[in-house]
Protein backbone atom coordinates (compact mmCIF):
# COMPACT_ATOMS: atom_id res chain seq x y z
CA UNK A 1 -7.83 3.65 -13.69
CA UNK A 2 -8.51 1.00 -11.26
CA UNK A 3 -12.21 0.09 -9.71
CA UNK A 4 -12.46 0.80 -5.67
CA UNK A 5 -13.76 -2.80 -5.33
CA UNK A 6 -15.72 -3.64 -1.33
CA UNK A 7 -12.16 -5.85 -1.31
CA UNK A 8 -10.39 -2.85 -2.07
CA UNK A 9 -11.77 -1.42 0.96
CA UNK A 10 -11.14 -4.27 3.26
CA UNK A 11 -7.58 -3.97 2.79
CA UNK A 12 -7.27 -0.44 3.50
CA UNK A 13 -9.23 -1.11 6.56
CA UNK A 14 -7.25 -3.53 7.72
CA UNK A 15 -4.15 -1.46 6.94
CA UNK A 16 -5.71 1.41 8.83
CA UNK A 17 -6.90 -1.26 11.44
CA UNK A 18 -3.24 -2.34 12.09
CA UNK A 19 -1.98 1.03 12.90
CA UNK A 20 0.63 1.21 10.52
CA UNK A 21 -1.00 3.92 8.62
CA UNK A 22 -2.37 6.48 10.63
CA UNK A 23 -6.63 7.17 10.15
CA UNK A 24 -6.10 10.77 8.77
CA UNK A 25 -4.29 9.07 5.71
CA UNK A 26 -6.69 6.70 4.92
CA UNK A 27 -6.49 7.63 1.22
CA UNK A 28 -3.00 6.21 1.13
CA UNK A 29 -4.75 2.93 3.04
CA UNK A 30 -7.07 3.05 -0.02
CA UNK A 31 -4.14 3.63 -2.39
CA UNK A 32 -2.27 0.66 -1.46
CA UNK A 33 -5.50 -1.46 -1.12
CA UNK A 34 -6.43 -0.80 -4.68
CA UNK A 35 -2.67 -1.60 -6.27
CA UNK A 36 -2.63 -5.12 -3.94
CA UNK A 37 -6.14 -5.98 -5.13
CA UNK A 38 -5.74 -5.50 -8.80
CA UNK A 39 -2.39 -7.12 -8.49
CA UNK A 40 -0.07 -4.24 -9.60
CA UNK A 41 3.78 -5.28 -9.69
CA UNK A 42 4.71 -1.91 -8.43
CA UNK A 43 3.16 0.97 -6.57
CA UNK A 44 5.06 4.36 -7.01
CA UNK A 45 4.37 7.13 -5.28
CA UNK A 46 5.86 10.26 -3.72
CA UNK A 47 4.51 9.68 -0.08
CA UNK A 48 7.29 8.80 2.17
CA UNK A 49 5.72 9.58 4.83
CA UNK A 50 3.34 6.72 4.88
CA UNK A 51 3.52 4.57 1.95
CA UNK A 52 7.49 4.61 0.44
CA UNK A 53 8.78 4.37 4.20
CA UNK A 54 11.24 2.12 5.19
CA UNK A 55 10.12 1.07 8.66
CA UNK A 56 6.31 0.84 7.68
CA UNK A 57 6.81 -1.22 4.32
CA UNK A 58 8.01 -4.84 5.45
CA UNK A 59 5.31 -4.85 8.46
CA UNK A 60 2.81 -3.80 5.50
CA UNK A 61 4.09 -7.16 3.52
CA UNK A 62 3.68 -9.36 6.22
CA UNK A 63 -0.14 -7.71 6.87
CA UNK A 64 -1.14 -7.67 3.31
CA UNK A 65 0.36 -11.88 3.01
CA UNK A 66 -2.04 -12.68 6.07
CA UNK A 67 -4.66 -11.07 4.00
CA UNK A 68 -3.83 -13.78 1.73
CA UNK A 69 -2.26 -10.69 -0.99
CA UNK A 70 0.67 -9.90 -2.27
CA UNK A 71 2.17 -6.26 -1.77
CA UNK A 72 3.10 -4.27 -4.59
CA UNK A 73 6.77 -3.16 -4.69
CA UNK A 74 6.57 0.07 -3.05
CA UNK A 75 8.92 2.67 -4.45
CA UNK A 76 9.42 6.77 -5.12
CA UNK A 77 10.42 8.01 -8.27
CA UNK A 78 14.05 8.40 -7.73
CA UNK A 79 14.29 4.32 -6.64
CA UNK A 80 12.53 3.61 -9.72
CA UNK A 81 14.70 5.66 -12.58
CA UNK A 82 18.30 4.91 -13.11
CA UNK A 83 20.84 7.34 -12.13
């Protein structure tokens, strides 16, 4: 398990800040904060509704690199296993 770190935090805020994730889902903010912060190659997940979706995940890389970060790869199962 990874720590929720304050840094942690001010990523997700800034995520939810930038309106690419909506406030409801501010666990998936958090979620994506945490994997940047501890420097995780990859981030899978089954949300592709706001984290694994196409049109939110390049504006995410170009937030999280003016952050001074680097985004995980963000990716669902099925991109992730071989067919």
């Amino acid at each position: 398990m990874l720590a929720i770190t304050p840094e942690c935090e001010v990523i997700a805020e800034a995520i939810l800040a930038s309106g690419l994730i909506p406030a409801k889902a501010d666990r998936d903010a958090l979620h994506i904060g945490v994997a940047t912060f501890h420097r995780m190659n990859l981030l899978l997940t089954w949300n592709i509704r706001h984290i694994a979706n196409a049109h939110v995940r390049e504006d995410l890389r170009v937030l999280i690199a003016s952050l001074g970060y680097t985004l995980p790869t963000i990716c669902t199962q099925e991109e992730l296993l071989p067919a």
